[in-house]
C-alpha atoms as a PDB file:
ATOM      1  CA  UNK A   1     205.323 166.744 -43.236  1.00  0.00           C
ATOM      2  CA  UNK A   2     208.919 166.128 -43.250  1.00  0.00           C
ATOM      3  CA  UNK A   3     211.373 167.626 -41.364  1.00  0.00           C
ATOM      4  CA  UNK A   4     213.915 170.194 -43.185  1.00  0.00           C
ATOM      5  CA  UNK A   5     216.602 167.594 -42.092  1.00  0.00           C
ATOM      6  CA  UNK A   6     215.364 164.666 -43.665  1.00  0.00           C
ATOM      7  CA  UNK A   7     217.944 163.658 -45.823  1.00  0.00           C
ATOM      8  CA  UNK A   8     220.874 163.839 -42.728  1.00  0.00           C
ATOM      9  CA  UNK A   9     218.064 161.187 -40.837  1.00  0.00           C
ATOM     10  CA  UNK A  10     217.216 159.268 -43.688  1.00  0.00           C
ATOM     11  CA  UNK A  11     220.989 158.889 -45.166  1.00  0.00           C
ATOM     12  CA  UNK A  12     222.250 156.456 -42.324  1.00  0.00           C
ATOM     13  CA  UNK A  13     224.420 153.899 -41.896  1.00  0.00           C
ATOM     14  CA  UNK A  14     221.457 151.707 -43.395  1.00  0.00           C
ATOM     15  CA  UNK A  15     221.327 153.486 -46.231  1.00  0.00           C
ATOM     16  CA  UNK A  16     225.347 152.790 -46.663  1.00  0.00           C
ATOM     17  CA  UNK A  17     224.346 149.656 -47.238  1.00  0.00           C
ATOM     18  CA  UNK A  18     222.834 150.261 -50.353  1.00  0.00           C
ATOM     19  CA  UNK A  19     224.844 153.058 -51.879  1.00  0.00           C
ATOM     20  CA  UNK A  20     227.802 150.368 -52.175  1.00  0.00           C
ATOM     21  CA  UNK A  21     227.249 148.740 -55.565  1.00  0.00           C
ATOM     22  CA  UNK A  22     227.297 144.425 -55.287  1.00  0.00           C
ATOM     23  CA  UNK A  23     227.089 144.219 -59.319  1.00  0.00           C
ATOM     24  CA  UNK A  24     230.459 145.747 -60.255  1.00  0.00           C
ATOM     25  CA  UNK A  25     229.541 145.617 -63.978  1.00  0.00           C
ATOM     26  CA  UNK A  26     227.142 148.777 -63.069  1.00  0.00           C
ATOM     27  CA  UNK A  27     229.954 150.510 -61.107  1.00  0.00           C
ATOM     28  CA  UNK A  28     231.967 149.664 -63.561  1.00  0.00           C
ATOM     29  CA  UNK A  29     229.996 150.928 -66.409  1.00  0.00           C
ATOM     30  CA  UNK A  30     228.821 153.975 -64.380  1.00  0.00           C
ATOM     31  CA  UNK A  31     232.375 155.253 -63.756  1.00  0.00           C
ATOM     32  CA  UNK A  32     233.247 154.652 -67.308  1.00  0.00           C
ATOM     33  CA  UNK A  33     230.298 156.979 -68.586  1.00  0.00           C
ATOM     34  CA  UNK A  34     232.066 159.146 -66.262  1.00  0.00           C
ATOM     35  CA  UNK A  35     235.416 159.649 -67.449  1.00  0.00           C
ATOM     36  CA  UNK A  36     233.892 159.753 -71.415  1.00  0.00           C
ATOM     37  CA  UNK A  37     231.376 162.248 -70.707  1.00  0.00           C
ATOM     38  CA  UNK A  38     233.950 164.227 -68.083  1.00  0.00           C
ATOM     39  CA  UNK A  39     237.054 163.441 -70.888  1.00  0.00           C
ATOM     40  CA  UNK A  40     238.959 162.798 -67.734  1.00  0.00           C
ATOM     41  CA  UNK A  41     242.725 161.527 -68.011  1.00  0.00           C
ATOM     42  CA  UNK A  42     245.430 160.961 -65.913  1.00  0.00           C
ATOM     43  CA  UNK A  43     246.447 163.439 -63.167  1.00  0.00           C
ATOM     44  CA  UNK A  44     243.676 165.674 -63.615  1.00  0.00           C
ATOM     45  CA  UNK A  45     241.154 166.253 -60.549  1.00  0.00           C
ATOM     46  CA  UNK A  46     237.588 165.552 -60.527  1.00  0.00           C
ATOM     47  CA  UNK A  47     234.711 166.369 -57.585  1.00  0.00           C
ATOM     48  CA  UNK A  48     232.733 164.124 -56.417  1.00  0.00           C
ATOM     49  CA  UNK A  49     229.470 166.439 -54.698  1.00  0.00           C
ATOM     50  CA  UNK A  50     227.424 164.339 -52.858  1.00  0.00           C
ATOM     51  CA  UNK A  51     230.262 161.193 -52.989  1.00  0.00           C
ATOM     52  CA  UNK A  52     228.766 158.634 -50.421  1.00  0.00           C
ATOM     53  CA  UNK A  53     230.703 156.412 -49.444  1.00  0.00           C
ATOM     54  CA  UNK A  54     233.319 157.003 -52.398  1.00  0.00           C
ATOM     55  CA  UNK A  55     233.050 154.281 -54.879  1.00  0.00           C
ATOM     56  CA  UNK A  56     232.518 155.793 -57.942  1.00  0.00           C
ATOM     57  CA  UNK A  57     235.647 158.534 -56.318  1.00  0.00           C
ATOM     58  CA  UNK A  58     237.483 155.747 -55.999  1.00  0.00           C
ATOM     59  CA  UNK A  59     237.018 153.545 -58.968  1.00  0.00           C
ATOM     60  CA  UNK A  60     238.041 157.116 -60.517  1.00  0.00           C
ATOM     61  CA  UNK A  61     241.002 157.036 -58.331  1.00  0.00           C
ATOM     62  CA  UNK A  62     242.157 153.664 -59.657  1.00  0.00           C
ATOM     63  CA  UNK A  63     242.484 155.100 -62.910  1.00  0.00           C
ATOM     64  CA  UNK A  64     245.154 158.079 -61.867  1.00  0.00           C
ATOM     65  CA  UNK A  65     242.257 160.847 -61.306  1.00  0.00           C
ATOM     66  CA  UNK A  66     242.445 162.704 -58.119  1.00  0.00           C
ATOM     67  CA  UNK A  67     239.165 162.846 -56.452  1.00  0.00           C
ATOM     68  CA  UNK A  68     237.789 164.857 -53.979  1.00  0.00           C
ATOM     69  CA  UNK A  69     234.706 163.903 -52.420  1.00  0.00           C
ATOM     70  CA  UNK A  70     232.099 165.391 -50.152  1.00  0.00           C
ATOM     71  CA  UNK A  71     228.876 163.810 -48.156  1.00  0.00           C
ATOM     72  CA  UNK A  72     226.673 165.355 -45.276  1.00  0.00           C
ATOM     73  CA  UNK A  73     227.475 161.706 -43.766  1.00  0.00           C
ATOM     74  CA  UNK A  74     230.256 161.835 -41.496  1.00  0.00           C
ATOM     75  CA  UNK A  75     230.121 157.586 -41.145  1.00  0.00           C
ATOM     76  CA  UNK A  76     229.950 157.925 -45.325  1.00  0.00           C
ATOM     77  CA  UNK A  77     232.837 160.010 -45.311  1.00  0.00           C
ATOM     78  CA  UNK A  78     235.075 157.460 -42.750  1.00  0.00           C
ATOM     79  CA  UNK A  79     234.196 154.542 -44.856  1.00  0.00           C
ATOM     80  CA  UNK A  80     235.622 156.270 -47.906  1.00  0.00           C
ATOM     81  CA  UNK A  81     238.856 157.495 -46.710  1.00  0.00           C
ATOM     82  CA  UNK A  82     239.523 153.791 -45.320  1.00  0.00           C
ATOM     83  CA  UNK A  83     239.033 152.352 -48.270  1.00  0.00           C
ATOM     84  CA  UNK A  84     240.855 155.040 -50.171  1.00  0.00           C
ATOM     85  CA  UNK A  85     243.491 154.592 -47.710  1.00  0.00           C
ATOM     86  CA  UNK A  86     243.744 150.466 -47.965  1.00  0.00           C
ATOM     87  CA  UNK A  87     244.289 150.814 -51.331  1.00  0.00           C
ATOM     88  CA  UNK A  88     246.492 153.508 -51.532  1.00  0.00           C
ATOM     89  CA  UNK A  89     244.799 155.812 -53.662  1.00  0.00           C
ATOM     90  CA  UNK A  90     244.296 159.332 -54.735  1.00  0.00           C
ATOM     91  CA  UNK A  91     241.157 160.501 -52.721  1.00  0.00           C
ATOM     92  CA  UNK A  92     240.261 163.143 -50.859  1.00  0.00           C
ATOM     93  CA  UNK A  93     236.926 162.854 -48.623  1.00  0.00           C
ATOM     94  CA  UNK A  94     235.334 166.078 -46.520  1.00  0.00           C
ATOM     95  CA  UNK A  95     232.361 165.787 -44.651  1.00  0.00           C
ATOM     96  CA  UNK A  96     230.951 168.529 -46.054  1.00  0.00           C
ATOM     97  CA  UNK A  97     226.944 169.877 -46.928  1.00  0.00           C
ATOM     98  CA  UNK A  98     227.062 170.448 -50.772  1.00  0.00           C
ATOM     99  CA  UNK A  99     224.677 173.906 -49.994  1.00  0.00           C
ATOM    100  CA  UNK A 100     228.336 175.648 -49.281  1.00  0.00           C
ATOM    101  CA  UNK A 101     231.037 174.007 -50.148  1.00  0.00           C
ATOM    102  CA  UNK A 102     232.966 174.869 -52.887  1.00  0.00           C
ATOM    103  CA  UNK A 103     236.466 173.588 -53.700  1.00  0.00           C
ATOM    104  CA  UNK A 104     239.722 175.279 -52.583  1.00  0.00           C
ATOM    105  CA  UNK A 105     241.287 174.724 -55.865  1.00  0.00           C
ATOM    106  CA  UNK A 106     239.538 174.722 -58.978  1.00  0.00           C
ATOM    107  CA  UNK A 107     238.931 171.301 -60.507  1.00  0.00           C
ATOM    108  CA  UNK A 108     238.860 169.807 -63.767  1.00  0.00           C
ATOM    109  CA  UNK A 109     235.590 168.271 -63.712  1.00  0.00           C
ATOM    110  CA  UNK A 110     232.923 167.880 -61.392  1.00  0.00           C
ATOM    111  CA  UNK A 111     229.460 165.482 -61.075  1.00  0.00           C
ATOM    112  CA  UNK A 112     226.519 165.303 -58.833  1.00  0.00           C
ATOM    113  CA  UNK A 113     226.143 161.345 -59.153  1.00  0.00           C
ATOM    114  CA  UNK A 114     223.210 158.777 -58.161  1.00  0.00           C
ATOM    115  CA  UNK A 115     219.836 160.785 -57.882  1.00  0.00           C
ATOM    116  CA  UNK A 116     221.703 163.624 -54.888  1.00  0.00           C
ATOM    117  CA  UNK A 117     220.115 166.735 -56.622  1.00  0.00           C
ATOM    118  CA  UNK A 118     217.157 168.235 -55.829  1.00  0.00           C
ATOM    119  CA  UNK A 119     216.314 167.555 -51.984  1.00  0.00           C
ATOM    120  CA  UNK A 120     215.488 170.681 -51.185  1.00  0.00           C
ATOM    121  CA  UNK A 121     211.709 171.995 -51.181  1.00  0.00           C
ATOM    122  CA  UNK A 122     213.295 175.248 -51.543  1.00  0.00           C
ATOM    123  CA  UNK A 123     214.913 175.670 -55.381  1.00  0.00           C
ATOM    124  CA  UNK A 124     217.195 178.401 -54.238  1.00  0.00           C
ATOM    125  CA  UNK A 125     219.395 175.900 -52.017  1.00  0.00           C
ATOM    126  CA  UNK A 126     218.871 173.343 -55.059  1.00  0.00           C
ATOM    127  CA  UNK A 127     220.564 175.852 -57.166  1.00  0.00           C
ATOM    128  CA  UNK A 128     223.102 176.710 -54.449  1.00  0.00           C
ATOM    129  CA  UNK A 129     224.546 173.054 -54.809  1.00  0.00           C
ATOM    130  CA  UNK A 130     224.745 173.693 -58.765  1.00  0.00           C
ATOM    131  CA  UNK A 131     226.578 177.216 -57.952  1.00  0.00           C
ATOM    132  CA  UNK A 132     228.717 175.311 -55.808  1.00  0.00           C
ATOM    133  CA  UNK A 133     230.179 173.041 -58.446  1.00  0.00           C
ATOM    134  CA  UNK A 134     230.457 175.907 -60.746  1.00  0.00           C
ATOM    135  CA  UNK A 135     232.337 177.521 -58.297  1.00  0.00           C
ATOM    136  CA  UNK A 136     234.312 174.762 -58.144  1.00  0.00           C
ATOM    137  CA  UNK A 137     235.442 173.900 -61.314  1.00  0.00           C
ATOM    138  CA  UNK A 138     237.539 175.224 -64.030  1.00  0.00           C
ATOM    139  CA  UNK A 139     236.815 177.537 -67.116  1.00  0.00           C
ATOM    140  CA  UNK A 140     235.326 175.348 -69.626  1.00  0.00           C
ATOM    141  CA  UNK A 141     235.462 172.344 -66.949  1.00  0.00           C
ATOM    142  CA  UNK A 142     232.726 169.752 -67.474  1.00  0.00           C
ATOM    143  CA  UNK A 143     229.520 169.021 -65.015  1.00  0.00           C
ATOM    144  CA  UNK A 144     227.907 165.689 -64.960  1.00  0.00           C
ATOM    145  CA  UNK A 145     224.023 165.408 -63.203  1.00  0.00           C
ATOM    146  CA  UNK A 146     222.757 162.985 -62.912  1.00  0.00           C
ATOM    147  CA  UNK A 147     218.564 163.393 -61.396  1.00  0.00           C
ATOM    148  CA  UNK A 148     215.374 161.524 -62.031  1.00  0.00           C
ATOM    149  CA  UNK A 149     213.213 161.768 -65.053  1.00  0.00           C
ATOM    150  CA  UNK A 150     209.917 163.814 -63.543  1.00  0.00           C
ATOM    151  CA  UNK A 151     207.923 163.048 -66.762  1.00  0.00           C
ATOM    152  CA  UNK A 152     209.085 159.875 -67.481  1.00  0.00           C
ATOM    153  CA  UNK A 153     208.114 158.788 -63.587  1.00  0.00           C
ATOM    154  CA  UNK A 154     204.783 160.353 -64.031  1.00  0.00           C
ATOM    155  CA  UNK A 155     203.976 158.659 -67.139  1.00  0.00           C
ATOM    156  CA  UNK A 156     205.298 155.295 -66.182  1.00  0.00           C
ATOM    157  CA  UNK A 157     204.622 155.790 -62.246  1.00  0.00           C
ATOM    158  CA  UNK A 158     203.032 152.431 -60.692  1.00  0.00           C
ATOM    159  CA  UNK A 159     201.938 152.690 -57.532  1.00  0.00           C
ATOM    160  CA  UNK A 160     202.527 149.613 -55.943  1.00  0.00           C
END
């Protein structure tokens, strides 16, 4: 059985390794379903929940959108801000654990980005993380989710 803090042992500095995209057409394409779907523009602010280590935040950034971004990772959250930092951008990155944190100020748009929904046995902190974000954002502000498929899996599940 695992452990109720399996995500905070199996998100390490290992993992990092893989949340970093190497094909930049699929970042790039990712963030730009972002902004469409989020109608983001310059100088508005968008959350990141769940950010990693920040590069779809910061390919946002690039663009004139504030981000803000939060991980459970503390090392996630350092190798964000640096590269925020190096390139001079307009990112903000809190180690934070999506089950409470809400934003300060109200954002313009928010997403939940790369399958970081739904880790939680328990459905009442899964729908803490989505109260969160509405917290979080704006009347009428836009929420992006992105989660696996359950029926699709099951129907196409291999199992090697």
């Amino acid at each position: 059985m695992l452990s109720k803090n399996w995500p905070l042992e199996f998100f390490d500095d290992n993992f990092a390794d893989f949340l970093i995209r190497d094909n930049l057409n699929i970042l790039n394409d990712e963030v730009n379903f972002i902004i469409n779907k989020l109608n983001l523009i310059k100088g508005q602010t968008v959350f990141d929940q769940c950010c990693g280590c920040g590069d779809i935040s910061i390919k946002i950034a690039a663009l004139n959108v504030n981000t803000i971004g939060i991980d459970q990772s503390k090392n996630y959250i350092q190798k964000a801000k640096k590269h925020a930092e190096r390139l001079q951008l307009p990112c903000r990155f809190y180690k934070a654990n999506a089950y409470s944190y809400v934003c300060v100020e109200p954002v313009d748009a928010a997403f939940n980005w790369f399958t970081s929904f739904g880790y939680s046995e328990n459905d009442i902190d899964n729908l803490k993380m989505l109260r969160n974000v509405y917290k979080s954002i704006k009347e009428n502000g836009l929420f992006l989710l992105d989660y696996y498929n359950p029926a699709y899996i099951f129907q196409n599940f291999i199992p090697n």
